[in-house]
Protein backbone atom coordinates (compact mmCIF):
# COMPACT_ATOMS: atom_id res chain seq x y z
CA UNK A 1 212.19 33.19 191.96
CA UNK A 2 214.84 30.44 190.88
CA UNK A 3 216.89 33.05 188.94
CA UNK A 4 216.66 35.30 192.34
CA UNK A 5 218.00 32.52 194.42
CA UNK A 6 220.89 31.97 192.19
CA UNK A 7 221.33 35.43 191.67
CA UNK A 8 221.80 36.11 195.65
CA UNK A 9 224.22 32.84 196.15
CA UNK A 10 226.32 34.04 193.27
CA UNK A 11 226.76 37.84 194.85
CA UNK A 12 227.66 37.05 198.43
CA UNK A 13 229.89 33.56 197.10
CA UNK A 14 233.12 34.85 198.40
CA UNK A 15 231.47 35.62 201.18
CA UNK A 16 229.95 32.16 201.84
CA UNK A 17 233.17 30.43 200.95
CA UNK A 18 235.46 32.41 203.49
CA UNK A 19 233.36 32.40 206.17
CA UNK A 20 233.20 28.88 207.67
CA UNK A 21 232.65 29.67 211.68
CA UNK A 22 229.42 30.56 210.29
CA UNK A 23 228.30 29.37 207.26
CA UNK A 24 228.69 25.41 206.25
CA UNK A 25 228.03 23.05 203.12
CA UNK A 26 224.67 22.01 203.16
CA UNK A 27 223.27 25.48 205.27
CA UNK A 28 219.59 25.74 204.59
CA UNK A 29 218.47 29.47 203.86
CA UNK A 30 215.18 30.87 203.86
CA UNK A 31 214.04 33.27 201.00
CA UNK A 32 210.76 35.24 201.74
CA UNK A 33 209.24 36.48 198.58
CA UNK A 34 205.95 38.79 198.30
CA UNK A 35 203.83 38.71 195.22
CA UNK A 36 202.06 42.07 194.27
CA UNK A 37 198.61 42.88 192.99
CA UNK A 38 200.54 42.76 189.22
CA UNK A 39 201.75 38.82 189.79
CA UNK A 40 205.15 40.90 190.08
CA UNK A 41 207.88 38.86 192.67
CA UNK A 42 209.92 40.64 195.22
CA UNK A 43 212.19 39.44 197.49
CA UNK A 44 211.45 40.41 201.08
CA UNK A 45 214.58 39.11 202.82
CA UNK A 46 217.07 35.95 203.03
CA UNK A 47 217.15 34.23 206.17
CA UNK A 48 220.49 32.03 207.18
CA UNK A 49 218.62 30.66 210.11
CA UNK A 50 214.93 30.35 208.95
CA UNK A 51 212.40 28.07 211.38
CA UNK A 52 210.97 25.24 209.82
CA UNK A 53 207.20 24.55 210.96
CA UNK A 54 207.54 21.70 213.14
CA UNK A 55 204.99 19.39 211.10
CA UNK A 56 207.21 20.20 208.40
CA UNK A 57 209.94 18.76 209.58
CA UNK A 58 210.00 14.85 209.33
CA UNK A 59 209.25 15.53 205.32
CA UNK A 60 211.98 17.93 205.12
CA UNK A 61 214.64 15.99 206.36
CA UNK A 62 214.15 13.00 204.75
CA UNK A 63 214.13 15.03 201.11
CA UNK A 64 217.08 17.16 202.32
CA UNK A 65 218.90 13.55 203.13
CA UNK A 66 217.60 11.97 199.67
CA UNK A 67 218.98 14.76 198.02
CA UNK A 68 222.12 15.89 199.52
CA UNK A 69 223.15 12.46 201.54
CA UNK A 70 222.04 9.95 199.33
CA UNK A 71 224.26 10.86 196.04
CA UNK A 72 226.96 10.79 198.09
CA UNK A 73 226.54 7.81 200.69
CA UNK A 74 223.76 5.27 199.04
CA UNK A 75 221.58 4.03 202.08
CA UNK A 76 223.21 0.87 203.08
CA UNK A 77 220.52 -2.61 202.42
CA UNK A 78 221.93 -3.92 206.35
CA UNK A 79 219.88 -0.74 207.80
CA UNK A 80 217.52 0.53 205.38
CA UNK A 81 214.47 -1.73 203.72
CA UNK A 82 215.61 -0.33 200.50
CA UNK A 83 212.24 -0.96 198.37
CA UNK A 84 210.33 0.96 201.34
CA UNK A 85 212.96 3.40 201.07
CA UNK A 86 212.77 4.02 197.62
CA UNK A 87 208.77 3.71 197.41
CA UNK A 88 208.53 6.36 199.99
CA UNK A 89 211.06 8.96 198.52
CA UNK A 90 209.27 8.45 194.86
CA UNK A 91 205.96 9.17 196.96
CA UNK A 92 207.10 12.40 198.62
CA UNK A 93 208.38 13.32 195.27
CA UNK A 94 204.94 13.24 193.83
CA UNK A 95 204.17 15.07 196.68
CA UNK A 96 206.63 18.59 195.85
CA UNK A 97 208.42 16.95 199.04
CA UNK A 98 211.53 17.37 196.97
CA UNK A 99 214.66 19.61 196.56
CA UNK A 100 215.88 21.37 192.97
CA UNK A 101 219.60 22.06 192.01
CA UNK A 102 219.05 25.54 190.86
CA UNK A 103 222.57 26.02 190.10
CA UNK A 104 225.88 24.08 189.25
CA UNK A 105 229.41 25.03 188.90
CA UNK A 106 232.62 23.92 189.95
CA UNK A 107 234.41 25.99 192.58
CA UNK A 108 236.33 29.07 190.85
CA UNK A 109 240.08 28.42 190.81
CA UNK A 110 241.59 30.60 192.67
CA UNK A 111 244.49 32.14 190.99
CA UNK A 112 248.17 32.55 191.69
């Protein structure tokens, strides 16, 4: 499944890079996978506007944040109770309420 993902970002890159009216940094895509009778994986179809369950929700956006956000822009100790914070993102995270990088590179320099 992970290689699949990685697999599908890689081949339609260019396309994901060039297209900004439609695709942006941080885009969420769905990936529905069907297992056969022989444990075998397929990939059904790749969503780039997949519904989230509303119950869902809540714990999906504070992971995505945590994640993606969080590396970048550390929650500030003025708005945030920070050990709360931190007690309840190592919680989720023991829950699978968490995001994996499946794949990093540098962008490709593009050449003159």
């Amino acid at each position: 499944v992970r290689r699949t993902v990685v697999q599908t970002l890689l081949a339609a890159r260019e396309t994901l890079e060039n297209n900004g009216d439609y695709y942006r940094p941080f885009q969420l895509f769905g990936y529905d996978f069907l297992i056969d009778a022989d444990l075998r994986v397929w990939l059904c179809e790749i969503n780039a506007s997949p519904a989230v369950a509303d119950a869902l929700l809540p714990g999906f956006c504070r992971a995505l944040i945590r994640e993606c956000v969080d590396p970048i822009c550390a929650p500030n100790a003025a708005f945030v109770r920070l050990a709360e914070y931190e007690a309840d993102g190592r919680a989720a995270h023991d829950r699978g309420e968490h995001f994996e990088t499946l794949f990093k590179n540098s962008k490709i320099e593009e050449s003159r």
